[in-house]
Protein backbone atom coordinates (compact mmCIF):
# COMPACT_ATOMS: atom_id res chain seq x y z
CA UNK A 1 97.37 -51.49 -112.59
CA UNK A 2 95.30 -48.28 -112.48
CA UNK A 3 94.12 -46.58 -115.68
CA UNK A 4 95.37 -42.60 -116.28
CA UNK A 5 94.03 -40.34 -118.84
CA UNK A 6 96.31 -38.46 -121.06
CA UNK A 7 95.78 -34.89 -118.84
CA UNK A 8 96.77 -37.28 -115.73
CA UNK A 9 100.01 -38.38 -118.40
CA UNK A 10 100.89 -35.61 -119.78
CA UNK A 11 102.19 -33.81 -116.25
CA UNK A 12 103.74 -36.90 -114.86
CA UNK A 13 105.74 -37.24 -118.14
CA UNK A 14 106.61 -33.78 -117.70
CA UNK A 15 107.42 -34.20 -113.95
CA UNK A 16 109.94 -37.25 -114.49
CA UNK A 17 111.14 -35.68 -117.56
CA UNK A 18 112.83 -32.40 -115.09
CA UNK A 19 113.65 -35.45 -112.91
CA UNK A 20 115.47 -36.93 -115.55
CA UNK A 21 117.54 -33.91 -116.59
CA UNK A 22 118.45 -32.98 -113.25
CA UNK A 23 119.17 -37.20 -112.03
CA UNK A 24 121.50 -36.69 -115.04
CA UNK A 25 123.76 -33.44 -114.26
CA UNK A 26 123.55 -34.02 -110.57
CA UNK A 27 124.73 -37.82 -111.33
CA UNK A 28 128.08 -36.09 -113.87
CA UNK A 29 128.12 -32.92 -111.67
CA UNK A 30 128.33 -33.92 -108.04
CA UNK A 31 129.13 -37.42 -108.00
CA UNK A 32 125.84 -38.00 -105.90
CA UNK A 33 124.18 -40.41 -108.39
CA UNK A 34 120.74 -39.76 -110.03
CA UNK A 35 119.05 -42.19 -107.69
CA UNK A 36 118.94 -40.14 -104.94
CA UNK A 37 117.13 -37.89 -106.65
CA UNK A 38 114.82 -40.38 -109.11
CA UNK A 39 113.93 -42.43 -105.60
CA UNK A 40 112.43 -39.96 -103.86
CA UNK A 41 110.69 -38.05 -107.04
CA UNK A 42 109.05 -41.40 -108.07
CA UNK A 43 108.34 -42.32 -104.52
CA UNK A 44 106.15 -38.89 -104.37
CA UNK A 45 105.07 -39.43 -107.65
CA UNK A 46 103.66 -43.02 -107.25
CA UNK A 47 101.63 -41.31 -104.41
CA UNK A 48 99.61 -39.41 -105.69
CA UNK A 49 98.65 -42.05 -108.30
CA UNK A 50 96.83 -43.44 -105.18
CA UNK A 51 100.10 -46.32 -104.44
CA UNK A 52 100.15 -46.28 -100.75
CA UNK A 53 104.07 -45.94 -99.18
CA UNK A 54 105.46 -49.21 -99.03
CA UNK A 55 104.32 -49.75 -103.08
CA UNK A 56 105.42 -46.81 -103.56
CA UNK A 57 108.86 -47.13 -102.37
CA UNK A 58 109.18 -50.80 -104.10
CA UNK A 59 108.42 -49.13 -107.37
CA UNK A 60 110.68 -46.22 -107.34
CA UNK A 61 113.62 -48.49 -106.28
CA UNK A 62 113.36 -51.22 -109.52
CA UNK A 63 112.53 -48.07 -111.69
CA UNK A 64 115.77 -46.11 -110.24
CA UNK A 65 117.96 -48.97 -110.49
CA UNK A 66 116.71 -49.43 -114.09
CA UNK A 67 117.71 -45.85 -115.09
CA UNK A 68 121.18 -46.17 -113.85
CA UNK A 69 121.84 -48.77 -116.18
CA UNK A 70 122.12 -46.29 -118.80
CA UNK A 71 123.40 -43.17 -116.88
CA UNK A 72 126.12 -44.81 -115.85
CA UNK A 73 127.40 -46.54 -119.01
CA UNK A 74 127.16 -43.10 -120.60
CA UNK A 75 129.17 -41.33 -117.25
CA UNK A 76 131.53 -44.33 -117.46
CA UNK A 77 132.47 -43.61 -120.67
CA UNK A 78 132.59 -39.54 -120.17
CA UNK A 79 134.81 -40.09 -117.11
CA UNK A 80 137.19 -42.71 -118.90
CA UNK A 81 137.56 -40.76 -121.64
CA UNK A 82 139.59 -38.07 -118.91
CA UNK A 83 141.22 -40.91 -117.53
CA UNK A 84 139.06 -40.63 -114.45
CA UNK A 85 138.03 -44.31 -113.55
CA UNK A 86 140.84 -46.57 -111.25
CA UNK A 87 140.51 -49.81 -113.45
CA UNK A 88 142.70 -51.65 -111.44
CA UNK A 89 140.63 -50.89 -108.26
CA UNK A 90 137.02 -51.70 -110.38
CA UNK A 91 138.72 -55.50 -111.08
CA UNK A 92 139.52 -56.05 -107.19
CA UNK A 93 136.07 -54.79 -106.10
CA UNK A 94 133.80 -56.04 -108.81
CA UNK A 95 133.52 -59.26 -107.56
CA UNK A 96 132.61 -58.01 -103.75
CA UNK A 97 130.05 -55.16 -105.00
CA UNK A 98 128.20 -57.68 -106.66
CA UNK A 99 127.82 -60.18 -104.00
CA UNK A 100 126.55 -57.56 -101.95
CA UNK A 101 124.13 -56.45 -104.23
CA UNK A 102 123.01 -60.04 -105.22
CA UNK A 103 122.50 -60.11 -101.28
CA UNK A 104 120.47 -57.04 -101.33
CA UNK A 105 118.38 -57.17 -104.50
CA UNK A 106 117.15 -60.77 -103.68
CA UNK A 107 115.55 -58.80 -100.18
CA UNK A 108 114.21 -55.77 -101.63
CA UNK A 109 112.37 -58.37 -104.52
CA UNK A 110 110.47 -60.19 -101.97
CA UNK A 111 110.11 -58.22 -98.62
CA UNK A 112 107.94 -55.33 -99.23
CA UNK A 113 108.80 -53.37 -95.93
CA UNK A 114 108.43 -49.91 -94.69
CA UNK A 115 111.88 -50.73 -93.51
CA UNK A 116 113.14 -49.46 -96.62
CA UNK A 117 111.86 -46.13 -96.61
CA UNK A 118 113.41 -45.28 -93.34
CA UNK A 119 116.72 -46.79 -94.62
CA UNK A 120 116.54 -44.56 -97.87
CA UNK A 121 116.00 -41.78 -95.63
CA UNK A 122 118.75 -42.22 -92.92
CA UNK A 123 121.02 -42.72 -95.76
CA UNK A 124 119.67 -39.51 -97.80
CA UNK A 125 120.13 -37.49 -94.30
CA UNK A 126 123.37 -38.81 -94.03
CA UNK A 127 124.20 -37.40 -97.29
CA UNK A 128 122.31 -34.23 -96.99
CA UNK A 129 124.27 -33.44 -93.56
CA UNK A 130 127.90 -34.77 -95.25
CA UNK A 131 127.26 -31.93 -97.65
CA UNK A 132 126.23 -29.15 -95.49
CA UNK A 133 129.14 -29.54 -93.18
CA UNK A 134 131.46 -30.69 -95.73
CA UNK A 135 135.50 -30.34 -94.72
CA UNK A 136 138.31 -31.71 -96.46
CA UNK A 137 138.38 -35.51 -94.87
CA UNK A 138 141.45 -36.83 -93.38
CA UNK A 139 142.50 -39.01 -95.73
CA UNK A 140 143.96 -42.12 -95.61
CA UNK A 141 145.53 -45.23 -97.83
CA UNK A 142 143.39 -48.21 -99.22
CA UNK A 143 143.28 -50.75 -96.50
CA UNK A 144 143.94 -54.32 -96.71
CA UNK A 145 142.61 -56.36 -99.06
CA UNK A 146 139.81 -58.00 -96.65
CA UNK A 147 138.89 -54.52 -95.54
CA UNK A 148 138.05 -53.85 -99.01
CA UNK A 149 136.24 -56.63 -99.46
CA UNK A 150 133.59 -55.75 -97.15
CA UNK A 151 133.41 -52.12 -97.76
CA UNK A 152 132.82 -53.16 -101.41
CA UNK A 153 130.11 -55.24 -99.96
CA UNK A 154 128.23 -52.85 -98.20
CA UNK A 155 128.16 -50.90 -100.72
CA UNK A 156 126.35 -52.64 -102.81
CA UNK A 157 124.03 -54.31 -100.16
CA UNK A 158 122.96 -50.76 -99.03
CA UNK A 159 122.47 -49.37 -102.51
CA UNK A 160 120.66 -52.03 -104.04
CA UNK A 161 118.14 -51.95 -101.83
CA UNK A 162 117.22 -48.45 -102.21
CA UNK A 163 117.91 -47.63 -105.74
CA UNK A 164 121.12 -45.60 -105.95
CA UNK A 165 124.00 -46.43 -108.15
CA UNK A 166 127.53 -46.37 -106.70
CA UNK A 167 128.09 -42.51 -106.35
CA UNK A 168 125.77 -41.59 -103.22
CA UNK A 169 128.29 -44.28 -101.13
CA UNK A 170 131.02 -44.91 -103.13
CA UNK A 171 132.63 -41.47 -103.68
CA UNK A 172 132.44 -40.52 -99.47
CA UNK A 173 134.52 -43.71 -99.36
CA UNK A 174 136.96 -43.16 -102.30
CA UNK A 175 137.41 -39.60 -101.24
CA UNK A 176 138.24 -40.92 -97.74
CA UNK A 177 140.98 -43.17 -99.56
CA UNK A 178 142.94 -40.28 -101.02
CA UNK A 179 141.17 -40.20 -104.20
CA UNK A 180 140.70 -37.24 -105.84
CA UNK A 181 137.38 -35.88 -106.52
CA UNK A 182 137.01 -36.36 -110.00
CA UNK A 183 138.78 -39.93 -110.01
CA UNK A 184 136.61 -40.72 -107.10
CA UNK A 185 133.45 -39.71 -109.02
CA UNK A 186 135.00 -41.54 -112.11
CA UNK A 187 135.53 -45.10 -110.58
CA UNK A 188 132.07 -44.79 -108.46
CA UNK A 189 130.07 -44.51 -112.04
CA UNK A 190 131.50 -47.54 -112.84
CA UNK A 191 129.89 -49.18 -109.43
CA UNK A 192 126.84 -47.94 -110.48
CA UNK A 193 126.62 -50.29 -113.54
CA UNK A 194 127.90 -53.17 -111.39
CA UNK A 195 125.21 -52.51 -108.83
CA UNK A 196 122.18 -51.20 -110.79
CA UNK A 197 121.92 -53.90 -113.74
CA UNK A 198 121.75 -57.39 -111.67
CA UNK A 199 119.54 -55.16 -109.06
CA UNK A 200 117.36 -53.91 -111.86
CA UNK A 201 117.16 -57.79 -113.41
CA UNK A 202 116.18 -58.87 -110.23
CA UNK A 203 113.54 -55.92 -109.12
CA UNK A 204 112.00 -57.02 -113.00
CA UNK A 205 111.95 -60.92 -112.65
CA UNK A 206 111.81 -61.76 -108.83
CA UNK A 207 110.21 -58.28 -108.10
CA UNK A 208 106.15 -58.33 -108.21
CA UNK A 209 104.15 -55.46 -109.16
CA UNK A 210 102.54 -53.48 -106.11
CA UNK A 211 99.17 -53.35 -105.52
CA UNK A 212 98.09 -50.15 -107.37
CA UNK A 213 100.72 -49.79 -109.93
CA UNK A 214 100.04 -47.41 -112.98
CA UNK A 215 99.98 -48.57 -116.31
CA UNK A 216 103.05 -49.83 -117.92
CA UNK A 217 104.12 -52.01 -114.62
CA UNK A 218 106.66 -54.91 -115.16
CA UNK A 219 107.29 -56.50 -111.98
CA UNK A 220 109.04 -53.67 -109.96
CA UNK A 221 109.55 -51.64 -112.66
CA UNK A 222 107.50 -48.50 -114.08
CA UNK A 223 108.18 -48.66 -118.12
CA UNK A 224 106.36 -45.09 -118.96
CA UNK A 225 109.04 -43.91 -116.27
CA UNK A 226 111.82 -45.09 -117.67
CA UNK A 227 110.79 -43.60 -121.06
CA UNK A 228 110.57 -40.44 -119.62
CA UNK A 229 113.50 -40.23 -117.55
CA UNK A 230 116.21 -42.56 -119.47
CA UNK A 231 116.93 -40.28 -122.47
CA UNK A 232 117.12 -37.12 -120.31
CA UNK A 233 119.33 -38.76 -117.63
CA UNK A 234 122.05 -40.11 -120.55
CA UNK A 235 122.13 -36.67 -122.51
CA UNK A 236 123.05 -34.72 -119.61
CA UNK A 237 125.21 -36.85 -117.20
CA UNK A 238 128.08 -35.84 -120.12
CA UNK A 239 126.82 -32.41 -119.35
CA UNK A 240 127.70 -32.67 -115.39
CA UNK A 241 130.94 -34.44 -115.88
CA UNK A 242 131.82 -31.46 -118.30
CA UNK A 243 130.41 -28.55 -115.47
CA UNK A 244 132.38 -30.74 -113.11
CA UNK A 245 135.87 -29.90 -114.64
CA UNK A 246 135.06 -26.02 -115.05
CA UNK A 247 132.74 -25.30 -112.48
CA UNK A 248 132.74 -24.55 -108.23
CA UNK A 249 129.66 -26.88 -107.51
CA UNK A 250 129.86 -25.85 -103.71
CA UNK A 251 127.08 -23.72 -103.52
CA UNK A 252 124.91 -25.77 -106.19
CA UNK A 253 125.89 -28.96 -103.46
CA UNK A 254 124.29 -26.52 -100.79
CA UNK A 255 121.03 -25.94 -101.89
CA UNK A 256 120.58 -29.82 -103.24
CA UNK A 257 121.63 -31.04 -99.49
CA UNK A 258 119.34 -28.65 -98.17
CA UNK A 259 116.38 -30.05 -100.04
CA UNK A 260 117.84 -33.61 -99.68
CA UNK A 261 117.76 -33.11 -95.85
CA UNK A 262 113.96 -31.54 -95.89
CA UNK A 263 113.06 -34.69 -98.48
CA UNK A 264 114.43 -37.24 -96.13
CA UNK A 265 112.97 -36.36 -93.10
CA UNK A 266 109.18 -36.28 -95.13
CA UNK A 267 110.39 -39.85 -95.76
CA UNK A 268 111.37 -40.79 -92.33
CA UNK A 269 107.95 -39.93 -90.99
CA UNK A 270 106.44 -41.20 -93.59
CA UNK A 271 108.19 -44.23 -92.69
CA UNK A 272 107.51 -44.45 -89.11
CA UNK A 273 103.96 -43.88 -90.22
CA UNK A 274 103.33 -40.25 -88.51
């Protein structure tokens, strides 16, 4: 673990500390979840501390998945409280999103790959793009019960292994079974705590530290960061659930796709080493 001084500190406190505020009204606001923001600010961030990619992307992922823990209880609770989480859906897929994400956290603890990156950043483009050209979706009705199963399952395989909660995939996929927004955005908080706490567990016992971690490294996860971001990230997801029954967030979803897109394709090459 490398040393910093406290001038080094004090502007990656501030740094994560935006990061945290905006993780937290993006996470309420859009339904995108905070982790695909924290990833790719932490990713950057662990950079310039001298990490090289593949650390670097290790790190941010047990760190992200650690500051969903507490975003999401405190969404959960802001979205129940408008009677916007399917309960009865959460007990059939519970079971299905964790078995995926056992499947996925046990790989991202022990294969440090560049892999990763590239996956984070096909799935951010994906996003990015889903936004820009965003249409109503032809709907249709939950499918059978196996169906479910696995969609539940890829869900939390994918974002397990690079550090999102359940909004990022699960709301696309509500949405696309004739849920409304905000009950979409509701029930995909909860996935978030079903995927983000075993996946942070495992990222902190089964995870190692990379080489060049700063200070305050527990296996995969970056304590200083989640200090800085945690509080921020609770206080205002309530704030974005709030915006979210008041406000048009098209434009606001415009912009943050835009940089999404130009942030995932810096990953990508980063990933394919250019």
């Amino acid at each position: 673990m490398m040393d910093m001084s406290f001038m080094d500190f004090l502007p990656l406190m501030l740094s994560l500390m935006a990061t945290g505020v905006l993780g937290g009204l993006l996470a309420g606001l859009l339904g995108v979840g905070g982790g695909i923001v924290i990833v790719p600010v932490l990713y950057f961030v662990f950079q310039t501390l001298g990490m090289d990619s593949v650390g670097a992307m290790s790190l941010a992922t047990g760190t992200s998945l650690a500051t969903i823990v507490p975003t999401s209880i405190s969404s959960i609770r802001s979205h129940h409280a408008k009677g916007n989480v399917d309960w009865d859906l959460i007990k059939n897929w519970w079971p299905w999103l964790l078995v995926g994400v056992v499947l996925g956290g046990l790989l991202i603890s022990v294969y440090k790959s560049s892999i990763f990156i590239l996956l984070f950043a096909i799935i951010a483009g994906f996003v990015s793009v889903r936004m820009l050209l965003e249409t109503k979706p032809n709907t249709i009705d939950l499918p059978v019960k196996w169906i479910q199963k696995s969609v539940a399952s890829v869900i939390g395989f994918l974002s397990v292994m690079i550090g999102i909660g359940g909004g990022t995939l699960g709301v696309p996929v509500l949405s696309k079974f004739s849920f409304v927004t905000h009950r979409a955005v509701g029930t995909a908080a909860a996935f978030g705590l079903i995927i983000a706490l075993p996946g942070a567990l495992m990222m902190l016992i089964l995870g190692g530290s990379p080489e060049g971690s700063p200070v305050g490294t527990y296996g995969a996860i970056s304590l200083p960061s989640l200090l800085a971001i945690i509080p921020l990230t609770v206080l205002f997801a309530p704030v974005g659930v709030s915006l979210a029954q008041r406000l048009n967030p098209a434009t606001l979803k415009k912009v943050f796709a835009a940089v999404l897109l130009v942030t995932s394709i810096r990953m990508f090459t980063q990933g394919l080493g250019v």
